[in-house]
Protein backbone atom coordinates (compact mmCIF):
# COMPACT_ATOMS: atom_id res chain seq x y z
CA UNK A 1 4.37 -6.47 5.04
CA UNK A 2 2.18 -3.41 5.67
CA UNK A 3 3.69 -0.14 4.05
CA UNK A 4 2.38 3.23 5.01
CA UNK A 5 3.22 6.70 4.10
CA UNK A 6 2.17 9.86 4.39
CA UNK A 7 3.00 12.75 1.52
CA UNK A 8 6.59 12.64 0.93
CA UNK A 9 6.78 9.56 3.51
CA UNK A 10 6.03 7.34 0.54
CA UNK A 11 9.83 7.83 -0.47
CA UNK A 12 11.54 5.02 1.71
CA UNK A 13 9.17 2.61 0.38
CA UNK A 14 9.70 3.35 -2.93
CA UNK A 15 12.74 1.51 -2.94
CA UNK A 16 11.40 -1.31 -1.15
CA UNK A 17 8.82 -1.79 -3.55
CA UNK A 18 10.89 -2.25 -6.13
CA UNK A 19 13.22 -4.33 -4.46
CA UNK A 20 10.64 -6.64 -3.71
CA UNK A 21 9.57 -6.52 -7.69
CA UNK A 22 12.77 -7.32 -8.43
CA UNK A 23 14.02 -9.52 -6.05
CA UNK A 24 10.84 -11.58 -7.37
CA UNK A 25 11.91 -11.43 -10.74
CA UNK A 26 15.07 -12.69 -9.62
CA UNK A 27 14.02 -15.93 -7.63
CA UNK A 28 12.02 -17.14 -10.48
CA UNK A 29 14.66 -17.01 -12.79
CA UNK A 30 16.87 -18.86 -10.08
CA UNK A 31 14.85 -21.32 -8.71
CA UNK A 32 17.39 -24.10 -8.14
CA UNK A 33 19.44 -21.62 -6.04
CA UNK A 34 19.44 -22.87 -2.44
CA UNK A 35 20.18 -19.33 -0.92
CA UNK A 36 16.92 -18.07 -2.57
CA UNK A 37 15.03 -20.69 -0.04
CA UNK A 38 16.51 -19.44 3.11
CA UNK A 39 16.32 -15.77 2.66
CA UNK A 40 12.88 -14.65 4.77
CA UNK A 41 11.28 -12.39 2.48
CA UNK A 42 7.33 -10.75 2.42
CA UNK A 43 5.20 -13.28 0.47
CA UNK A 44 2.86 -10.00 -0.19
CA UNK A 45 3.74 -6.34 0.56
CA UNK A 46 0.62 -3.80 0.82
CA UNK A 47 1.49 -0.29 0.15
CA UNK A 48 -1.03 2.52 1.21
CA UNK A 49 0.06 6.13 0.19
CA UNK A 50 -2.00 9.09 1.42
CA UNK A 51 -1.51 12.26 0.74
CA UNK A 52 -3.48 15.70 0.21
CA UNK A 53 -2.71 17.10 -3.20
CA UNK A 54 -3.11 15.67 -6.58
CA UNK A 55 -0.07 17.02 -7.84
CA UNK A 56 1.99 14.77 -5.31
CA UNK A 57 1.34 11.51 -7.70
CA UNK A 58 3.39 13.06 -10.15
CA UNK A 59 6.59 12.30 -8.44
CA UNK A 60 6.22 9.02 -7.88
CA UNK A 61 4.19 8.29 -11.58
CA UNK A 62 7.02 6.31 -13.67
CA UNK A 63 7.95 3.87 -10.56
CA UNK A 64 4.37 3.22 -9.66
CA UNK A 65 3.79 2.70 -13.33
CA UNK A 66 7.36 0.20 -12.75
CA UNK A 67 6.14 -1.61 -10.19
CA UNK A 68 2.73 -2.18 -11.53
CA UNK A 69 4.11 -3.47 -14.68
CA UNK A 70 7.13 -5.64 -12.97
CA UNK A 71 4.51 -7.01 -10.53
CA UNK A 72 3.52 -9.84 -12.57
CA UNK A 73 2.68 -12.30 -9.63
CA UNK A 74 0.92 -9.38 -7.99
CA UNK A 75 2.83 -9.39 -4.80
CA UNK A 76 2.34 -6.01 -4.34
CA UNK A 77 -1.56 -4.52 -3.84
CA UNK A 78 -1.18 -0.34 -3.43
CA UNK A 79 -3.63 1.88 -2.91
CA UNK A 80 -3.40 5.59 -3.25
CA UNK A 81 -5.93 8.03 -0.92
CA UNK A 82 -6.35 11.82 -1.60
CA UNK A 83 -7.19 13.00 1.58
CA UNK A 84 -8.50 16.61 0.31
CA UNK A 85 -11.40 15.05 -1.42
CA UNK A 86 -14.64 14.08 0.69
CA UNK A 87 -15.17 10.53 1.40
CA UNK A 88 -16.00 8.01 -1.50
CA UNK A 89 -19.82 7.71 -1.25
CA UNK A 90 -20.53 11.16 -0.51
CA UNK A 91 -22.62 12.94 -2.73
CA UNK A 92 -20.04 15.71 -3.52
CA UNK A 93 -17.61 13.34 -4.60
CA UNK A 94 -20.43 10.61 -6.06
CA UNK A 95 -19.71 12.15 -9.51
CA UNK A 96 -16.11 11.95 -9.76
CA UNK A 97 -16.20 8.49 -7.91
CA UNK A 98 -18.19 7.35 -11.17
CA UNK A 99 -16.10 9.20 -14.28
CA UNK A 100 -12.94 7.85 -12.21
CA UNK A 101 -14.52 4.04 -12.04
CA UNK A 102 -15.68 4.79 -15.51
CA UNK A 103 -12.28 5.18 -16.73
CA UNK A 104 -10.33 2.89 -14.84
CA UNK A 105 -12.30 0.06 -16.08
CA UNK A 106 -12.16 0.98 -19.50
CA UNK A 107 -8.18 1.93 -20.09
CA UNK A 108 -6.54 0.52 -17.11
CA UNK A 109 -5.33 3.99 -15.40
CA UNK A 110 -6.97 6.05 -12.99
CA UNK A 111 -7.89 9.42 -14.09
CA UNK A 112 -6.92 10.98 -10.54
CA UNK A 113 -3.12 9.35 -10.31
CA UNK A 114 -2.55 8.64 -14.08
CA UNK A 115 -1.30 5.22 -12.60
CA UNK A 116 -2.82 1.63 -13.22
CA UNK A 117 -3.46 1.93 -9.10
CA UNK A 118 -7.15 3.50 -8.73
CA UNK A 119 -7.15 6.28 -5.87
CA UNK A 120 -9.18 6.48 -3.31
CA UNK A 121 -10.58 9.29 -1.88
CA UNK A 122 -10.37 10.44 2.07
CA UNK A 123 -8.20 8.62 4.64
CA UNK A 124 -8.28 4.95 5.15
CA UNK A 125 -10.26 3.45 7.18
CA UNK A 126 -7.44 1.33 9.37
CA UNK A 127 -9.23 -0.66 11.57
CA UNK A 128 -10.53 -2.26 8.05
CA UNK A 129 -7.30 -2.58 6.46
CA UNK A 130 -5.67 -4.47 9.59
CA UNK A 131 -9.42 -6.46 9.98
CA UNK A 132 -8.68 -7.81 6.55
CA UNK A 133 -4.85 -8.71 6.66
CA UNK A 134 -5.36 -10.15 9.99
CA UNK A 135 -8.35 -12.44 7.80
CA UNK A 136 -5.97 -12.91 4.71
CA UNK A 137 -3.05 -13.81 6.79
CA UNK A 138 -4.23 -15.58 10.15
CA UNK A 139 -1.30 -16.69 12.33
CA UNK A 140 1.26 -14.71 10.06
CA UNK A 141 3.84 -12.30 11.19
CA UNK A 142 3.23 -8.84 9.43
CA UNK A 143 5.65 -6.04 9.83
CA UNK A 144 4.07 -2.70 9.56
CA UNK A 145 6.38 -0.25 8.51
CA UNK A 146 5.10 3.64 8.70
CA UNK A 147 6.69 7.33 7.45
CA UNK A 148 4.57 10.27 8.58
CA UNK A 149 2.83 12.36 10.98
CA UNK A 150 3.36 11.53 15.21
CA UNK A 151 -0.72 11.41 15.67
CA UNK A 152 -1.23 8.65 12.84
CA UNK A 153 1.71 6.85 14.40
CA UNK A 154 0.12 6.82 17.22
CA UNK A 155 -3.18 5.42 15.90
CA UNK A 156 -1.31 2.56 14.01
CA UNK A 157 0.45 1.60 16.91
CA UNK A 158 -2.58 1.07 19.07
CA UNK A 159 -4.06 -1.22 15.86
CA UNK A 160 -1.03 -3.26 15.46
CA UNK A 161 -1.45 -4.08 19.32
CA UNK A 162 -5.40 -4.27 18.92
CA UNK A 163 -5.47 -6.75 16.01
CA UNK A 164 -2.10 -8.81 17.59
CA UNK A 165 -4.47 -9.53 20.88
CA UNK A 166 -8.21 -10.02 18.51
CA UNK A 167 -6.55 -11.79 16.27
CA UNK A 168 -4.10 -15.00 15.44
CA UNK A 169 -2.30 -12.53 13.26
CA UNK A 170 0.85 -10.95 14.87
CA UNK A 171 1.53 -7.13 13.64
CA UNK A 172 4.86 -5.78 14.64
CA UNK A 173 4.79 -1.96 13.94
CA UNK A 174 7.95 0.68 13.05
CA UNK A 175 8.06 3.77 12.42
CA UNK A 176 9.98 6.98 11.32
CA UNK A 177 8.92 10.55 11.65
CA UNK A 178 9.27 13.57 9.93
């Protein structure tokens, strides 16, 4: 399961992400149950939140922090992107690529976010992210679920179709506007 949003598009899939964190929780404490076997659910979610101000992690701080710490099997892999920064590698963000690395690997939290997920800086590359699922997860089903903008819609449409034909790896893509 491939989670996307954009800004205040990360909301819906807040509560997903927990589910999932919980409903895990749950399964291993019931493992005898034979419901738990025949419910279909994600065997790994990826979450990717962009969005262009630093101030937007703050609303979502305490259940990222949740998550992270529920998340004991690591089904869940998020990554945060602040789009208003220049791309990591480029010299005028080189230096607080470093301090942020610096920190991260020394307390556990990123100095951007305040969360233990490091942010990124810039948009995602896509292509990439779909490249490597569609490695990671050859002849699987993924559901790619977006909240944002029409135009990256668009784009993430045409990839789910691109990497479906390239690819083994079938991506089935929704989406909701705002």
């Amino acid at each position: 399961m491939l989670l996307i949003g954009l800004g205040i598009g990360a909301t819906p899939f807040i509560s997903i992400l927990k589910d999932i964190v919980n409903d895990e929780k749950t399964r291993c404490s019931h493992i005898d149950d034979e419901e738990a076997g025949k419910t279909r659910r994600p065997s790994r979610a990826y979450f990717y939140w962009v969005t262009r101000e630093q101030g937007s992690f703050e609303w979502f701080k305490s259940i990222v922090n949740e998550v992270a710490e529920l998340d004991k099997k690591s089904v869940i892999e998020m990554h945060n992107y602040l789009s208003s920064v220049y791309e990591e590698g480029d010299a005028r963000s080189a230096f607080i690529s470093m301090v942020q690395a610096l920190h991260h690997a020394k307390r556990g939290l990123d100095i951007v976010s305040g969360t233990p997920v490091r942010t990124h800086f810039a948009r995602p590359n896509w292509s990439k992210v779909f490249s490597r699922l569609a490695a990671i997860h050859d002849g699987a089903r993924i559901g790619v679920f977006y909240c944002g903008s029409n135009r990256l819609g668009k784009e993430l449409d045409m990839l789910s179709k691109k990497f479906t034909r390239k690819s083994s790896t079938r991506f089935i893509f929704h989406k909701e506007h705002y």
